[in-house]
PDB file of N, CA and C in Angstrom:
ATOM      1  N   UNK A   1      43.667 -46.693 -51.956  1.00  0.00           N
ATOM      2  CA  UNK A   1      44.458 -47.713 -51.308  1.00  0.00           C
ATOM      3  C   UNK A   1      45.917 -47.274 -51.334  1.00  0.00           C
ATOM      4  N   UNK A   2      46.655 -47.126 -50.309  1.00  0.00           N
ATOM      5  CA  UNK A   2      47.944 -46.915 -49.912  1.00  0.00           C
ATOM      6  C   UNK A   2      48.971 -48.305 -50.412  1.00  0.00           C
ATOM      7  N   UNK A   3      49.439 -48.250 -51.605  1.00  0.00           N
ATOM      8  CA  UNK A   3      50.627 -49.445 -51.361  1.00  0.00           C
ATOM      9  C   UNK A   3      51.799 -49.193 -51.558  1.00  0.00           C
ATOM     10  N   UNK A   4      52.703 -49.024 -50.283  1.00  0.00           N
ATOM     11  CA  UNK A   4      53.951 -48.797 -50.269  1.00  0.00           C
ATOM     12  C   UNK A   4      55.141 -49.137 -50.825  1.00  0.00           C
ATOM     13  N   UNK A   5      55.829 -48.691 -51.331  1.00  0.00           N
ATOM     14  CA  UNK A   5      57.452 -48.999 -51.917  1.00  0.00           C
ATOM     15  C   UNK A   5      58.433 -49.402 -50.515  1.00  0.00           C
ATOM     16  N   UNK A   6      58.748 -49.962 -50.606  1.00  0.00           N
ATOM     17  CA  UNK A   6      60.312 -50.832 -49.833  1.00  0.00           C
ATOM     18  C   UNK A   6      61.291 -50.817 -50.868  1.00  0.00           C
ATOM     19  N   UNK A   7      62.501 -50.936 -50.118  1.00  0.00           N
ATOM     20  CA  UNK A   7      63.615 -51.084 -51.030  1.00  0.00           C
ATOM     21  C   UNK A   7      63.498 -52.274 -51.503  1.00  0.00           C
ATOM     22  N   UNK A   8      62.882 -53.711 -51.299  1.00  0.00           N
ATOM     23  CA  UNK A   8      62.404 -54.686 -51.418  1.00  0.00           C
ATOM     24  C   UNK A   8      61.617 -55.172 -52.763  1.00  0.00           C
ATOM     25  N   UNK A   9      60.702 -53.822 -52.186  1.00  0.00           N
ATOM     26  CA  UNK A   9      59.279 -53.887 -52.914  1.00  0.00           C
ATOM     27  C   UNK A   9      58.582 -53.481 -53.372  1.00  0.00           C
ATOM     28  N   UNK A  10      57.281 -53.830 -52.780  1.00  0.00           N
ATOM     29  CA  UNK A  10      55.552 -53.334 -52.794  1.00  0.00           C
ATOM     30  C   UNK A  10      54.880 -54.149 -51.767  1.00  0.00           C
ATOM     31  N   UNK A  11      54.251 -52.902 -50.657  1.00  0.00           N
ATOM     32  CA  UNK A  11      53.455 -53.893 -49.457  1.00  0.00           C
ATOM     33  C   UNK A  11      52.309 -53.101 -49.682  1.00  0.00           C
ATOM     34  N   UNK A  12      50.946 -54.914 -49.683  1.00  0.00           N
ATOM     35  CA  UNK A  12      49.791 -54.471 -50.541  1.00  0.00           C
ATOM     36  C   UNK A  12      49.154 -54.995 -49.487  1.00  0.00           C
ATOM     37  N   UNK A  13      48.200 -53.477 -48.864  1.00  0.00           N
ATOM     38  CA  UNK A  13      47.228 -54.114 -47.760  1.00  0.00           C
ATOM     39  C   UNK A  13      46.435 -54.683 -48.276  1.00  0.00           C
ATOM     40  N   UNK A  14      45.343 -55.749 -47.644  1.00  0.00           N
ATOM     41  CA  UNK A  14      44.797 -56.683 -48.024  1.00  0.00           C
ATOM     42  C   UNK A  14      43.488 -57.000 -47.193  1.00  0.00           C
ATOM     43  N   UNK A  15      42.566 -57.066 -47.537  1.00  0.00           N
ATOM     44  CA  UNK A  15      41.559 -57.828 -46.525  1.00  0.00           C
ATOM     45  C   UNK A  15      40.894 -58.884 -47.484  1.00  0.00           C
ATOM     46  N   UNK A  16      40.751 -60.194 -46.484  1.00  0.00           N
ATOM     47  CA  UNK A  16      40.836 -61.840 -46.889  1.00  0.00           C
ATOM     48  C   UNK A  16      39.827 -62.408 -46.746  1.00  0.00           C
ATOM     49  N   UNK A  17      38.880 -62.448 -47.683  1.00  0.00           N
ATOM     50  CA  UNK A  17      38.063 -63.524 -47.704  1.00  0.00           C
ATOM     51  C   UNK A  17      38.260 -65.036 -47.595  1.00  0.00           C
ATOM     52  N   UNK A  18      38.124 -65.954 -46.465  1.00  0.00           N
ATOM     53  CA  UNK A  18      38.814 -67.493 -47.089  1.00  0.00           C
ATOM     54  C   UNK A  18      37.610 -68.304 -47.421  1.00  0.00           C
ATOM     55  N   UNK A  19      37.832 -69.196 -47.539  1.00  0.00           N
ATOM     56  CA  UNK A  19      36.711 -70.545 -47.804  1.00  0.00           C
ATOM     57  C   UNK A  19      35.461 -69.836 -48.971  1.00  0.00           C
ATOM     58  N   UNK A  20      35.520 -69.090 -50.039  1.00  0.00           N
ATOM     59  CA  UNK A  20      34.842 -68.718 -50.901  1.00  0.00           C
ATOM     60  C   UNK A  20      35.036 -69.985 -51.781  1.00  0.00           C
ATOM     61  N   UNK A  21      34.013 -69.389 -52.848  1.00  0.00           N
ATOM     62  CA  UNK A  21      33.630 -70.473 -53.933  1.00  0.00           C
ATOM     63  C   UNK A  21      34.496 -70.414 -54.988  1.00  0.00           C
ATOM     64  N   UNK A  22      35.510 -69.273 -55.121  1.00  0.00           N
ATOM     65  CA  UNK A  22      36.926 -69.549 -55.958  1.00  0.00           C
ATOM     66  C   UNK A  22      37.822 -68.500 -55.765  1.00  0.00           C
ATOM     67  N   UNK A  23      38.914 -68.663 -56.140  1.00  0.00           N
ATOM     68  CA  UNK A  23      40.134 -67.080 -55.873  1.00  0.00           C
ATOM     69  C   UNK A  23      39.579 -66.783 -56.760  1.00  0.00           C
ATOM     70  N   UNK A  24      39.641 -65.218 -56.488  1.00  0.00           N
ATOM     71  CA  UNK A  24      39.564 -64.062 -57.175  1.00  0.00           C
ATOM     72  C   UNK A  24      39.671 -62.729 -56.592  1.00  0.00           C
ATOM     73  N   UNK A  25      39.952 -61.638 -57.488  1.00  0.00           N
ATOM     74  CA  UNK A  25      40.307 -60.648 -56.525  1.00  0.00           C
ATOM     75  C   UNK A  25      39.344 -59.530 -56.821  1.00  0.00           C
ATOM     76  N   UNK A  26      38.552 -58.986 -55.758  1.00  0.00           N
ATOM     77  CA  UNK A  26      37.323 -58.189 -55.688  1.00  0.00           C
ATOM     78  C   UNK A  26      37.159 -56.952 -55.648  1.00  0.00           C
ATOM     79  N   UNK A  27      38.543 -56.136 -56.200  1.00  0.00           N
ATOM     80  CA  UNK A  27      38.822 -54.931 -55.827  1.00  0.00           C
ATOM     81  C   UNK A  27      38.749 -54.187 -54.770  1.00  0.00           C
ATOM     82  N   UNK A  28      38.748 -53.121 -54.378  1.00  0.00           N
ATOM     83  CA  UNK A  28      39.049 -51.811 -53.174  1.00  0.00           C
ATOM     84  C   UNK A  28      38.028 -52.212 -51.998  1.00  0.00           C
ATOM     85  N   UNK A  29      38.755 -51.923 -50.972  1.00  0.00           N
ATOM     86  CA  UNK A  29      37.269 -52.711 -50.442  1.00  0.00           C
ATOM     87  C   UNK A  29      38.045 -51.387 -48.853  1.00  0.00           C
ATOM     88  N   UNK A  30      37.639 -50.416 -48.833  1.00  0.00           N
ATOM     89  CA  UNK A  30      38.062 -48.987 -48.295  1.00  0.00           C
ATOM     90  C   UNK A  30      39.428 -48.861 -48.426  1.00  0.00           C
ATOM     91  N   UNK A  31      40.233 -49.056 -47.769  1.00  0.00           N
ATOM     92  CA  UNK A  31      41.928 -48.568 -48.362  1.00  0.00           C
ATOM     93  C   UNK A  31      42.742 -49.885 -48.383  1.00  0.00           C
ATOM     94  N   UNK A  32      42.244 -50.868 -48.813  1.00  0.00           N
ATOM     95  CA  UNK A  32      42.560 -52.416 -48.701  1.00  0.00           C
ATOM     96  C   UNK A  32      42.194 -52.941 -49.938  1.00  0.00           C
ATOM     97  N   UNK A  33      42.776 -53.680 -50.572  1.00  0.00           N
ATOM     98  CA  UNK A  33      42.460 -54.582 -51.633  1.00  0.00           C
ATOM     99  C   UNK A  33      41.704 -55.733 -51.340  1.00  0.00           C
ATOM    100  N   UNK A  34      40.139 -56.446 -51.466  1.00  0.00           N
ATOM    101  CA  UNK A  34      39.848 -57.579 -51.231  1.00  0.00           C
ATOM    102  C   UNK A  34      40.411 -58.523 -51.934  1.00  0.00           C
ATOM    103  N   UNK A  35      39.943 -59.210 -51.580  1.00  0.00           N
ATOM    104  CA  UNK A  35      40.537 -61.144 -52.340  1.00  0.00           C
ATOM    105  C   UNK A  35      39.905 -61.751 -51.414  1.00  0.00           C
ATOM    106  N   UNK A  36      39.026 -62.663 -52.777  1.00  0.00           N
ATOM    107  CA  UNK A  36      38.481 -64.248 -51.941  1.00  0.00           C
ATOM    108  C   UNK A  36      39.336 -65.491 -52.052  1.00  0.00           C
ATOM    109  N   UNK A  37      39.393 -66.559 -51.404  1.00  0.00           N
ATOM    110  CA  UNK A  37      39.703 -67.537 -51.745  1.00  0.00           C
ATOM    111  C   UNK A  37      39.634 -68.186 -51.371  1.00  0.00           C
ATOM    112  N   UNK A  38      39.685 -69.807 -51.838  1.00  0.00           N
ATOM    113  CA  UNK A  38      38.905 -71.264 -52.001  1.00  0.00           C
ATOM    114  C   UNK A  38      39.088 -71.908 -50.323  1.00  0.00           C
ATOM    115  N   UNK A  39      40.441 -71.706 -50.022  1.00  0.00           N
ATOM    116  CA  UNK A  39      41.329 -72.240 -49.147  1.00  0.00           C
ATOM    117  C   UNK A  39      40.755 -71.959 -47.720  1.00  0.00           C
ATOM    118  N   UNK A  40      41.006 -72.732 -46.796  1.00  0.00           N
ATOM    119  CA  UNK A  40      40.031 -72.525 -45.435  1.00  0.00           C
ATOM    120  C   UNK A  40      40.998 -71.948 -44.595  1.00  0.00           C
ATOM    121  N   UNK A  41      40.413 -71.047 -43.881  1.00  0.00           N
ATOM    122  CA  UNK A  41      41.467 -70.542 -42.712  1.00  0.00           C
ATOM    123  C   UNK A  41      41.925 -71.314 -41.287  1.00  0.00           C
ATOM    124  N   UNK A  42      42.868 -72.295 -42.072  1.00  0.00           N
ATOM    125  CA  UNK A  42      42.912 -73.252 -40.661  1.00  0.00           C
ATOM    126  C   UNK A  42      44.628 -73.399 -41.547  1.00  0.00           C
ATOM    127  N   UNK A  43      45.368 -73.590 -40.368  1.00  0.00           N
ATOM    128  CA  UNK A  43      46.932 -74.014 -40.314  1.00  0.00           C
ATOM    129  C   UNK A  43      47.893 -73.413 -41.624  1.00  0.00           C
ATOM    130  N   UNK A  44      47.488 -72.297 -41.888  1.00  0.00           N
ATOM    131  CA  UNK A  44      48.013 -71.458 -43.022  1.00  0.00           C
ATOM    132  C   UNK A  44      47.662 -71.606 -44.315  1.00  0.00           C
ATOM    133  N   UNK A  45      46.614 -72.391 -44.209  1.00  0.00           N
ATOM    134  CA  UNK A  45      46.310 -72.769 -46.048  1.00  0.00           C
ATOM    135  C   UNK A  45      45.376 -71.275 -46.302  1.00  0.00           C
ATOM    136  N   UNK A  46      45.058 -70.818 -46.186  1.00  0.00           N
ATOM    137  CA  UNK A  46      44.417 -69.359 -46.431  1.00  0.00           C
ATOM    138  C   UNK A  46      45.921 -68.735 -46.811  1.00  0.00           C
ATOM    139  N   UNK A  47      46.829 -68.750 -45.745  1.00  0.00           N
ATOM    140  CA  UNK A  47      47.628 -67.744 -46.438  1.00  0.00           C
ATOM    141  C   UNK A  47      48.562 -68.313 -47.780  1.00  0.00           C
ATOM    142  N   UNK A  48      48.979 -69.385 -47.408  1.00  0.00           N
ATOM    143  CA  UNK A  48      49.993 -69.960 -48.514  1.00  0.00           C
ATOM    144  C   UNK A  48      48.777 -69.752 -49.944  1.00  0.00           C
ATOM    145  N   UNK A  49      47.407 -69.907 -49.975  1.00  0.00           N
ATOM    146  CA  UNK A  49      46.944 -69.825 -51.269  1.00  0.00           C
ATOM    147  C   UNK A  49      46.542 -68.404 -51.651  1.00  0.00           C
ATOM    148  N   UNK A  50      46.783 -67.461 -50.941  1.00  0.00           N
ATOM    149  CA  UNK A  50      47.068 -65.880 -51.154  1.00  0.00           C
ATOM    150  C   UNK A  50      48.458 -65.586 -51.875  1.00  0.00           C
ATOM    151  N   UNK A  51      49.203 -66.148 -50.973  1.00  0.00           N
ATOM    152  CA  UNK A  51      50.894 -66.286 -52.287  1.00  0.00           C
ATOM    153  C   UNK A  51      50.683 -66.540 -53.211  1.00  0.00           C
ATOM    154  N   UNK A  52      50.078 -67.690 -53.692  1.00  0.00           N
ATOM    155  CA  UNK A  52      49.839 -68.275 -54.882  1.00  0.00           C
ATOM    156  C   UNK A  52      49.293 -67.881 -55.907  1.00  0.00           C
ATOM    157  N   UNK A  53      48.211 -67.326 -55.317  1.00  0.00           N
ATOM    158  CA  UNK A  53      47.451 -66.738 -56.437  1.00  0.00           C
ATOM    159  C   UNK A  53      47.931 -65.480 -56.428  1.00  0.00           C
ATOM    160  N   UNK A  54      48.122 -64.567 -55.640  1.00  0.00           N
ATOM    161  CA  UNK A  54      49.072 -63.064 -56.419  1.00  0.00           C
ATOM    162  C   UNK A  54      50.087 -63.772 -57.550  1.00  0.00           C
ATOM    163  N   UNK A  55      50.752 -64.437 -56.954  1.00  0.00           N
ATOM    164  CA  UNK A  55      51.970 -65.217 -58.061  1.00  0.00           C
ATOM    165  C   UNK A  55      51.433 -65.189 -59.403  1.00  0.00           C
ATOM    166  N   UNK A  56      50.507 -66.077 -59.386  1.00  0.00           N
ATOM    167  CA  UNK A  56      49.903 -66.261 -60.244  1.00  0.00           C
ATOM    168  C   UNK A  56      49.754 -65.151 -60.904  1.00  0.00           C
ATOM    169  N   UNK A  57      48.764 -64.574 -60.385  1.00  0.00           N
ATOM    170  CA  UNK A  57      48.028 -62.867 -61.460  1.00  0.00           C
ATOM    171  C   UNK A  57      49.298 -61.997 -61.655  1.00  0.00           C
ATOM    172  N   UNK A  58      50.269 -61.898 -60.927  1.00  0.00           N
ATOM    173  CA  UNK A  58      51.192 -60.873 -61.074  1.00  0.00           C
ATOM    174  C   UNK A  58      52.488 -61.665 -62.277  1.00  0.00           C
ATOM    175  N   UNK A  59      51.849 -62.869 -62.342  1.00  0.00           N
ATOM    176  CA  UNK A  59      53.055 -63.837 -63.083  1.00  0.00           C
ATOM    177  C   UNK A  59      54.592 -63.755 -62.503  1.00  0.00           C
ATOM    178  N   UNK A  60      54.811 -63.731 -61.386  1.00  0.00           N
ATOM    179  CA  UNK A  60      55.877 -64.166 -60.732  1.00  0.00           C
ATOM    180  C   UNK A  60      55.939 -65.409 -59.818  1.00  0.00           C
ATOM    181  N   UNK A  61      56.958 -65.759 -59.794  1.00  0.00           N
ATOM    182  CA  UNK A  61      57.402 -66.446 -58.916  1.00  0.00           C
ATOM    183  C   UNK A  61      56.662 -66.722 -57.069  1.00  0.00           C
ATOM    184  N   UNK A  62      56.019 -67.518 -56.568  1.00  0.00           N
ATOM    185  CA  UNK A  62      55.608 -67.730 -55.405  1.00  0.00           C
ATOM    186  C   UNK A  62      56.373 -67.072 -54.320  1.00  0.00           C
ATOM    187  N   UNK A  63      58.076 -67.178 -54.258  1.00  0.00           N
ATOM    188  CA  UNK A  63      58.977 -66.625 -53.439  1.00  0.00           C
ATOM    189  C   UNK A  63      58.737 -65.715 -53.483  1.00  0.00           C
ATOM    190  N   UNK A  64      58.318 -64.822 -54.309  1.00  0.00           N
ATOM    191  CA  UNK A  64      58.271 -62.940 -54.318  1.00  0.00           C
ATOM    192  C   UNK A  64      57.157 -62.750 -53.861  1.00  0.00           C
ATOM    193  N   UNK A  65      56.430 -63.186 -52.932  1.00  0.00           N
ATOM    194  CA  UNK A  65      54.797 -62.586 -52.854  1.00  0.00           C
ATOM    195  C   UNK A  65      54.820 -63.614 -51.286  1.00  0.00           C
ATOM    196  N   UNK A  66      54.735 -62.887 -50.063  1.00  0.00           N
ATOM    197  CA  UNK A  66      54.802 -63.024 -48.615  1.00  0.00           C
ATOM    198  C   UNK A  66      53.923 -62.191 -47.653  1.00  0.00           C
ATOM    199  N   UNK A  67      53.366 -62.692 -47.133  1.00  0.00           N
ATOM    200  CA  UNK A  67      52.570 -62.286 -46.163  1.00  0.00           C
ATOM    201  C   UNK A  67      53.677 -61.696 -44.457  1.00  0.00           C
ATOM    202  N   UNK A  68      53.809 -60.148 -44.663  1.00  0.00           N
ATOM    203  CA  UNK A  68      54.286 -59.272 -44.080  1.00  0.00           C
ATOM    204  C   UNK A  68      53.965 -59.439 -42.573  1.00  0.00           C
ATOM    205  N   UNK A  69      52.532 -59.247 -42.223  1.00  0.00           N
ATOM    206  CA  UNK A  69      52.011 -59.108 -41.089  1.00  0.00           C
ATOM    207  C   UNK A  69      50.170 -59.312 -41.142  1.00  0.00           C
ATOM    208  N   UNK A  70      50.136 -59.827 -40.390  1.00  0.00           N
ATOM    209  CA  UNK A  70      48.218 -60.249 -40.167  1.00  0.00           C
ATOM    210  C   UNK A  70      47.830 -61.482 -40.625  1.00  0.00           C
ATOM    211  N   UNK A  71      48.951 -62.537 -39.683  1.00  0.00           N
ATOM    212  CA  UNK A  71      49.206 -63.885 -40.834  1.00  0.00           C
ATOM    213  C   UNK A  71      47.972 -64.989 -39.958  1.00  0.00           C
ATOM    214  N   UNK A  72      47.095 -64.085 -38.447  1.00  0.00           N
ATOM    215  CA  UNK A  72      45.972 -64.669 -38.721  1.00  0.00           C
ATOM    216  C   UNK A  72      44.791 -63.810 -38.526  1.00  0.00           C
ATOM    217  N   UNK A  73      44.952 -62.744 -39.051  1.00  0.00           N
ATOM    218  CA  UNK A  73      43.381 -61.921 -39.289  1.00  0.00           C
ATOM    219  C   UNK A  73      43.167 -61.587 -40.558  1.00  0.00           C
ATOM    220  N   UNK A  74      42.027 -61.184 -40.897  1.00  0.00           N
ATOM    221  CA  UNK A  74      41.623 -61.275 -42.246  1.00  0.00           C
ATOM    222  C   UNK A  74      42.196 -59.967 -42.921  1.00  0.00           C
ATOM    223  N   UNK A  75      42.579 -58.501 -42.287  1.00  0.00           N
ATOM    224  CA  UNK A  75      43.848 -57.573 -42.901  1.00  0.00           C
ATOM    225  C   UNK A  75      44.945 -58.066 -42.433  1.00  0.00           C
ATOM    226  N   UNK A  76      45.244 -58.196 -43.606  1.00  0.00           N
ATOM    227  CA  UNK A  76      46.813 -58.644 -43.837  1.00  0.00           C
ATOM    228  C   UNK A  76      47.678 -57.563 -45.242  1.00  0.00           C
ATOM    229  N   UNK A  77      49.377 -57.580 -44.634  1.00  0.00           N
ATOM    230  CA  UNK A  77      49.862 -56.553 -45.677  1.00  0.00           C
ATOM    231  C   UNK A  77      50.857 -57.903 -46.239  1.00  0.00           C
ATOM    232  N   UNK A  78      50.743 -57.611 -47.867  1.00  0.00           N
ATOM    233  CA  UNK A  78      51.259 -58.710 -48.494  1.00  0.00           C
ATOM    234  C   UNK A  78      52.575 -57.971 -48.915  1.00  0.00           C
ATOM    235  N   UNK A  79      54.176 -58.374 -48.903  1.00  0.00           N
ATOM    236  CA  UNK A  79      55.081 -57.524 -49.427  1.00  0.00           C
ATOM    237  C   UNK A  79      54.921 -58.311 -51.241  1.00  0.00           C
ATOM    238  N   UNK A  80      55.296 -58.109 -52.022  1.00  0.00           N
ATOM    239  CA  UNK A  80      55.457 -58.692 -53.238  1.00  0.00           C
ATOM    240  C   UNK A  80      56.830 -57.502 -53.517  1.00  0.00           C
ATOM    241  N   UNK A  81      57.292 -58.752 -54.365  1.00  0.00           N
ATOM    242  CA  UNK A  81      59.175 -58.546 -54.692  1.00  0.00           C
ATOM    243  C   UNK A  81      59.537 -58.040 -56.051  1.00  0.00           C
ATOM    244  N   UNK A  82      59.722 -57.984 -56.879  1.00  0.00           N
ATOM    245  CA  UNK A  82      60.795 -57.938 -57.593  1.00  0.00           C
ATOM    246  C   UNK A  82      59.518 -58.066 -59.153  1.00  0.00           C
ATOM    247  N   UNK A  83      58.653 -57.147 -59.002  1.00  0.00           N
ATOM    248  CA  UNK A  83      56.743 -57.034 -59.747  1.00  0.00           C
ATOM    249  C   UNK A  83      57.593 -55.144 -60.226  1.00  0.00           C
ATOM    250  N   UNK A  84      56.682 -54.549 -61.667  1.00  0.00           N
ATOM    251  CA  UNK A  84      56.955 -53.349 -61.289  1.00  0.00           C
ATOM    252  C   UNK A  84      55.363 -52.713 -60.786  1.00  0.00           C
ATOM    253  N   UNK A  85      55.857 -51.844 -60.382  1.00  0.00           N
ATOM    254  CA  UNK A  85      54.055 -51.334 -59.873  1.00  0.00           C
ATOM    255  C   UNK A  85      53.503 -50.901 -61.385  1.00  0.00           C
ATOM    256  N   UNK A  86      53.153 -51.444 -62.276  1.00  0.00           N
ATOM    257  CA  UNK A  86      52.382 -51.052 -63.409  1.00  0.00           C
ATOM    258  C   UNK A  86      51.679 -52.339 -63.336  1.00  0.00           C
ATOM    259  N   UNK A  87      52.472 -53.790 -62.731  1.00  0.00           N
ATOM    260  CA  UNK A  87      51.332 -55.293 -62.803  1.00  0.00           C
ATOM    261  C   UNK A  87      50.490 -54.892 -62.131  1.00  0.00           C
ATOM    262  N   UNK A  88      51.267 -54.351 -60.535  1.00  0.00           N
ATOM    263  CA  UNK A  88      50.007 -53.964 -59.677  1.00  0.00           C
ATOM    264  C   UNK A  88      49.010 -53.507 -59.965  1.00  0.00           C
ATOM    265  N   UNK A  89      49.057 -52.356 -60.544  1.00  0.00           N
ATOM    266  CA  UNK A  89      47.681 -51.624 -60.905  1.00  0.00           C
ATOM    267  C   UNK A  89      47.093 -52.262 -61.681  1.00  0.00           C
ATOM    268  N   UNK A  90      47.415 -53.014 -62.553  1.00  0.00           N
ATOM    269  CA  UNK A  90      46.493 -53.790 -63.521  1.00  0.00           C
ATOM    270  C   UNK A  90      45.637 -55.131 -62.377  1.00  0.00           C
ATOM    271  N   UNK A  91      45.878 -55.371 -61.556  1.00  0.00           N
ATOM    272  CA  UNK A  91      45.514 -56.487 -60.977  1.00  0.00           C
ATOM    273  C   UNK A  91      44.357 -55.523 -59.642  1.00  0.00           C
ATOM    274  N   UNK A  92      45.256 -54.503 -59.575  1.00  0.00           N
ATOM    275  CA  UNK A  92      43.733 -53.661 -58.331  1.00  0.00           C
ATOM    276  C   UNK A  92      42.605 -52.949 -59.377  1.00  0.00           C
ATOM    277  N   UNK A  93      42.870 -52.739 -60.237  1.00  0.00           N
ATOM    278  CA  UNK A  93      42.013 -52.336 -61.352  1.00  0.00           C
ATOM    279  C   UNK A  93      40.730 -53.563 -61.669  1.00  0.00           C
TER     280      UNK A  93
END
């Protein structure tokens, strides 16, 4: 999986499971990180509960974790802010 540095960041491709039976994140899923989650894909609640829960696992802040581009298909690149890439790997691991 390719996840890029920004002067920003870290942009973490993504492919999105929605309306599953709980968040969680499912590892590599070809050069994309999966993730399921609870939230239905209707009027952004899929994506706003993708913020959330990176937030969550990465223990930052909601503001630092944004959905870049693919804000309605299921690859999507997530930027996350101000994380060092050592959370990351613990969370694609």
């Amino acid at each position: 999986m390719k996840v890029k540095k920004t002067k920003s960041g870290y942009v973490v491709p993504l492919v999105v499971s929605a309306g599953a039976s709980a968040n969680r994140i499912m590892g590599e899923y070809g050069d994309r990180l999966k993730i399921a989650v609870s939230a239905p894909p209707e009027n952004g609640k899929a994506n706003e509960a993708i913020c959330e829960f990176l937030a969550d696992e990465l223990d930052t802040s909601k503001s630092c974790v944004r959905i870049v581009s693919g804000h309605t298909s299921r690859k999507k690149e997530v930027l996350v802010e101000r994380v060092p890439k050592s959370a990351l790997a613990a969370i694609i691991r």
